[in-house]
C-alpha atoms as a PDB file:
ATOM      1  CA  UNK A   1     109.702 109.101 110.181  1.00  0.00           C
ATOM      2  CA  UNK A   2     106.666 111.504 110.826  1.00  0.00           C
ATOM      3  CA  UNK A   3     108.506 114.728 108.310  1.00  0.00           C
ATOM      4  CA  UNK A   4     106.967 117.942 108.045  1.00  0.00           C
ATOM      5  CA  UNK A   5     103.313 118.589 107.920  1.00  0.00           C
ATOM      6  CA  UNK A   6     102.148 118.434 104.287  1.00  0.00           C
ATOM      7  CA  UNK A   7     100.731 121.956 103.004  1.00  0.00           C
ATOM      8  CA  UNK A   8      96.879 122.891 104.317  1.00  0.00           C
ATOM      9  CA  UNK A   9      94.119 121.811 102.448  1.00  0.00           C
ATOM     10  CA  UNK A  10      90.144 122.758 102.388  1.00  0.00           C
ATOM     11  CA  UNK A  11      87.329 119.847 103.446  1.00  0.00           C
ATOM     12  CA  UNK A  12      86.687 119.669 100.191  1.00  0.00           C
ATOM     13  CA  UNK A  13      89.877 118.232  99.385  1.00  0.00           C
ATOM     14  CA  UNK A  14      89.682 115.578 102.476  1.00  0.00           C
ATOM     15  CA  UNK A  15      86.536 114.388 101.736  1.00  0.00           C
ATOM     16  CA  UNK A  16      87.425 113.346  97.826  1.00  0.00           C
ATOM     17  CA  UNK A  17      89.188 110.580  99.682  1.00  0.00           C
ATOM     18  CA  UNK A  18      87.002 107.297 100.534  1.00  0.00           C
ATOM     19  CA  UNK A  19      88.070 106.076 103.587  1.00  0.00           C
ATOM     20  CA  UNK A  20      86.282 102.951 104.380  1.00  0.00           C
ATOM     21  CA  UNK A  21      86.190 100.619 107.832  1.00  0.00           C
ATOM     22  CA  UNK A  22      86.499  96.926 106.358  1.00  0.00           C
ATOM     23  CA  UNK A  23      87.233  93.444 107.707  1.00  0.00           C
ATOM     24  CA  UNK A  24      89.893  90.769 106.534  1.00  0.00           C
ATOM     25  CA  UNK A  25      88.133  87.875 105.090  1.00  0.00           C
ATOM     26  CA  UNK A  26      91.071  86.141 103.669  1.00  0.00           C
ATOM     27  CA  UNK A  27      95.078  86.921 104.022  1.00  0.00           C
ATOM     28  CA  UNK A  28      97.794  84.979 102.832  1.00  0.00           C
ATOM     29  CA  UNK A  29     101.925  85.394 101.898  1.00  0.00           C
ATOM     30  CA  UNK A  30     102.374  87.025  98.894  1.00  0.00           C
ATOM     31  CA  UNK A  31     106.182  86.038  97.789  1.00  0.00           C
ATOM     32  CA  UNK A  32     105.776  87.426  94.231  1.00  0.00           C
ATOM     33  CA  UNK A  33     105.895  90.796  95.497  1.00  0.00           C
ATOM     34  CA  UNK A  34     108.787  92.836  95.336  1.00  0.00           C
ATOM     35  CA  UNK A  35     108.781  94.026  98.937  1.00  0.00           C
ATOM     36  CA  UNK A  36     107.879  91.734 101.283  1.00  0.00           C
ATOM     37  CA  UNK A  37     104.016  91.730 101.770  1.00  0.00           C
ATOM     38  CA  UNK A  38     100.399  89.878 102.561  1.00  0.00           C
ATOM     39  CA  UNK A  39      97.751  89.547 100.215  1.00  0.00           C
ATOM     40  CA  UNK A  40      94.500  90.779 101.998  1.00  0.00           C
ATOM     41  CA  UNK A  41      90.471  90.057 101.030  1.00  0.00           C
ATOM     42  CA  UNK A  42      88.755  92.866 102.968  1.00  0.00           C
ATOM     43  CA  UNK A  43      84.935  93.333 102.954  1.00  0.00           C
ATOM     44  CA  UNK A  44      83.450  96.311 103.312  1.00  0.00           C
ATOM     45  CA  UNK A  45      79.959  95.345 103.409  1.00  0.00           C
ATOM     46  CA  UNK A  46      77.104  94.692 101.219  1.00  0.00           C
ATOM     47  CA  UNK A  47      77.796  98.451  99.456  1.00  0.00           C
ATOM     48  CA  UNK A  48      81.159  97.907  98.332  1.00  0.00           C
ATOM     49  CA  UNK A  49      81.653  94.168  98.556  1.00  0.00           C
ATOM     50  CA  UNK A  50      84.836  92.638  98.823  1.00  0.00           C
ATOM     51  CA  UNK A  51      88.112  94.375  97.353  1.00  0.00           C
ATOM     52  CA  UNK A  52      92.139  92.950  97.127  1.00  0.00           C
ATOM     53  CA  UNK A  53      94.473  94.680  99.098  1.00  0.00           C
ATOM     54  CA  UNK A  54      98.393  94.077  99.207  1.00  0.00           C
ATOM     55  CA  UNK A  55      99.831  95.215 102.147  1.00  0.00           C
ATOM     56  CA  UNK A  56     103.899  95.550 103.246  1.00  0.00           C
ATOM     57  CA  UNK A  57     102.584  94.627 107.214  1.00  0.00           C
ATOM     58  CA  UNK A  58     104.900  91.412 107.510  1.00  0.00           C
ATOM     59  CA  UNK A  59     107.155  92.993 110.220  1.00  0.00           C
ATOM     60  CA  UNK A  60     104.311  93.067 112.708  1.00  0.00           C
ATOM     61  CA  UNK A  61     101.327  90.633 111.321  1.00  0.00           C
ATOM     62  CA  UNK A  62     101.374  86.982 110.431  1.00  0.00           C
ATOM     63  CA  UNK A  63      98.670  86.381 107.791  1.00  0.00           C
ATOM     64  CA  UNK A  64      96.713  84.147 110.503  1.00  0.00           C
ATOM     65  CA  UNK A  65      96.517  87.013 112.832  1.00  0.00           C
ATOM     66  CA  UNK A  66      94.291  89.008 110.526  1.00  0.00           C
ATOM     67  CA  UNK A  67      91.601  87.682 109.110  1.00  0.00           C
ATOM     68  CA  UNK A  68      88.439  88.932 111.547  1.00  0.00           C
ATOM     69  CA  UNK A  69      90.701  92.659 112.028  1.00  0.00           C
ATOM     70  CA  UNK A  70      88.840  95.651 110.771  1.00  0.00           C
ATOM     71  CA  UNK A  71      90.963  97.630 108.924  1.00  0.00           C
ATOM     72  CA  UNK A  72      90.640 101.366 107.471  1.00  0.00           C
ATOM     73  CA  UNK A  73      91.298 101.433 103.797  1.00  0.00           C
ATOM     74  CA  UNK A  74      91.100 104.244 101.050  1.00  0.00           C
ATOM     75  CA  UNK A  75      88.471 102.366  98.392  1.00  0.00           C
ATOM     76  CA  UNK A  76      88.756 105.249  95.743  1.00  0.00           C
ATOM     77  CA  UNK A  77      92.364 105.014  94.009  1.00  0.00           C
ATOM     78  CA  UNK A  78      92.721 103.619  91.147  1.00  0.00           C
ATOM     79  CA  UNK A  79      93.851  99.524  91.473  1.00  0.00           C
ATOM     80  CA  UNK A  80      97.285  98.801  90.652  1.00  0.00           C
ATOM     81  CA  UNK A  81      99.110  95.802  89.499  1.00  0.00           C
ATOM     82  CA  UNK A  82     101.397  94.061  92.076  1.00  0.00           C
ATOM     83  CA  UNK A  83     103.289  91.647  90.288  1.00  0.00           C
ATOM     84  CA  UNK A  84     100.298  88.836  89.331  1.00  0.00           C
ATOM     85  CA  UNK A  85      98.006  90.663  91.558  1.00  0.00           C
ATOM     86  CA  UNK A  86      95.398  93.661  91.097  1.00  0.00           C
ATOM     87  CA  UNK A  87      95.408  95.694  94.653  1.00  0.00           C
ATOM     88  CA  UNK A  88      91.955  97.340  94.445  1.00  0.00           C
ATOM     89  CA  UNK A  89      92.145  98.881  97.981  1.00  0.00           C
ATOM     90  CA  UNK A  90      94.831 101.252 100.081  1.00  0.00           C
ATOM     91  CA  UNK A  91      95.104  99.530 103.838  1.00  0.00           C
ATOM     92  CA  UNK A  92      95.780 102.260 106.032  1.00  0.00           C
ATOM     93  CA  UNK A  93      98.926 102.227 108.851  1.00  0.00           C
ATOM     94  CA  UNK A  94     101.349 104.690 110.511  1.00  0.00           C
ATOM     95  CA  UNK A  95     104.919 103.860 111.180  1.00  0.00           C
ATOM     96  CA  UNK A  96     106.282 102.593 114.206  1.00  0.00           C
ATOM     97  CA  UNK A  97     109.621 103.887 115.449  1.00  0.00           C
ATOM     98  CA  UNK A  98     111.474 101.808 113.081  1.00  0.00           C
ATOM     99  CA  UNK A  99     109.622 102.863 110.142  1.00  0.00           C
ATOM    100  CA  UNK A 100     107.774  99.312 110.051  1.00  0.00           C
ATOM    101  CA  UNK A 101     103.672  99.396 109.219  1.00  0.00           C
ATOM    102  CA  UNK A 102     100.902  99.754 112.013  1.00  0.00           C
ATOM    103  CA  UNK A 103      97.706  99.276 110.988  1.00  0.00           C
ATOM    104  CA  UNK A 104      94.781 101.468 112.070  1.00  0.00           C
ATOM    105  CA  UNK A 105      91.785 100.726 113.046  1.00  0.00           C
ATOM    106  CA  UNK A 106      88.914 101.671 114.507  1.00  0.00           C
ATOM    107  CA  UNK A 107      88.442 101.097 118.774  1.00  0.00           C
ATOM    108  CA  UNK A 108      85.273  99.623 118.912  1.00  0.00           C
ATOM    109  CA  UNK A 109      82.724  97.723 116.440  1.00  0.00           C
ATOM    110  CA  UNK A 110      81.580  99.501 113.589  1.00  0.00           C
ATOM    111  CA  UNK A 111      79.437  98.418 111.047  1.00  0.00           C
ATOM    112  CA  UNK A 112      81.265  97.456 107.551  1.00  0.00           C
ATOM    113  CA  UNK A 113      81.493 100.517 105.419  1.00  0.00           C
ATOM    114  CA  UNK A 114      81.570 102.966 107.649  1.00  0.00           C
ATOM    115  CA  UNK A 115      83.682 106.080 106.120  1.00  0.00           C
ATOM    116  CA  UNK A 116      85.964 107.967 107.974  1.00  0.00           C
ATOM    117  CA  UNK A 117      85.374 111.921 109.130  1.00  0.00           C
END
């Protein structure tokens, strides 16, 4: 699942990417999706507002089980159209030992908008 590492980069390169702690406001089934996913309103606080997010975490999450979860989410790539949906946000996981999403998060209670370092 893991693979190699991916080649070395500088700081520079790291910090081009906005990772942002947010919470789920809103989640529901998305069934117009080709893979099977959950439709996700995350705010990020008053900076950023909310953004859309579809995520493939069915295997583990039931859309009831995350609204109030802080999430970590890249909020700098372009959106992209899912089916009838515009995903504006990239929610962050790992794989679990069947390939199936985990998100991450952080450990404690962060203020919205915090970015990763």
């Amino acid at each position: 699942m893991a693979g190699p590492p991916s080649p070395t980069i500088g700081y520079d390169d790291f910090a081009k990417v906005d990772i942002r702690v947010g919470i789920v406001v809103e989640a529901a089934p998305f069934p117009e999706a080709r893979k099977p996913a959950i439709k996700l309103v995350i705010d990020f606080g008053p900076e950023l507002g909310r953004r859309k997010s579809s995520a493939q975490i069915t295997r583990h999450y039931a859309p009831e089980s995350l609204v109030g979860r802080r999430v970590l989410c890249v909020v700098n790539f372009p959106p992209r159209q899912i089916g009838p949906m515009r995903s504006e946000v990239l929610t962050l996981g790992v794989p679990d030992a069947s390939g199936e999403v985990v998100l991450i998060a952080p450990d404690q209670d962060v203020p919205l908008g915090g970015r990763l370092f």
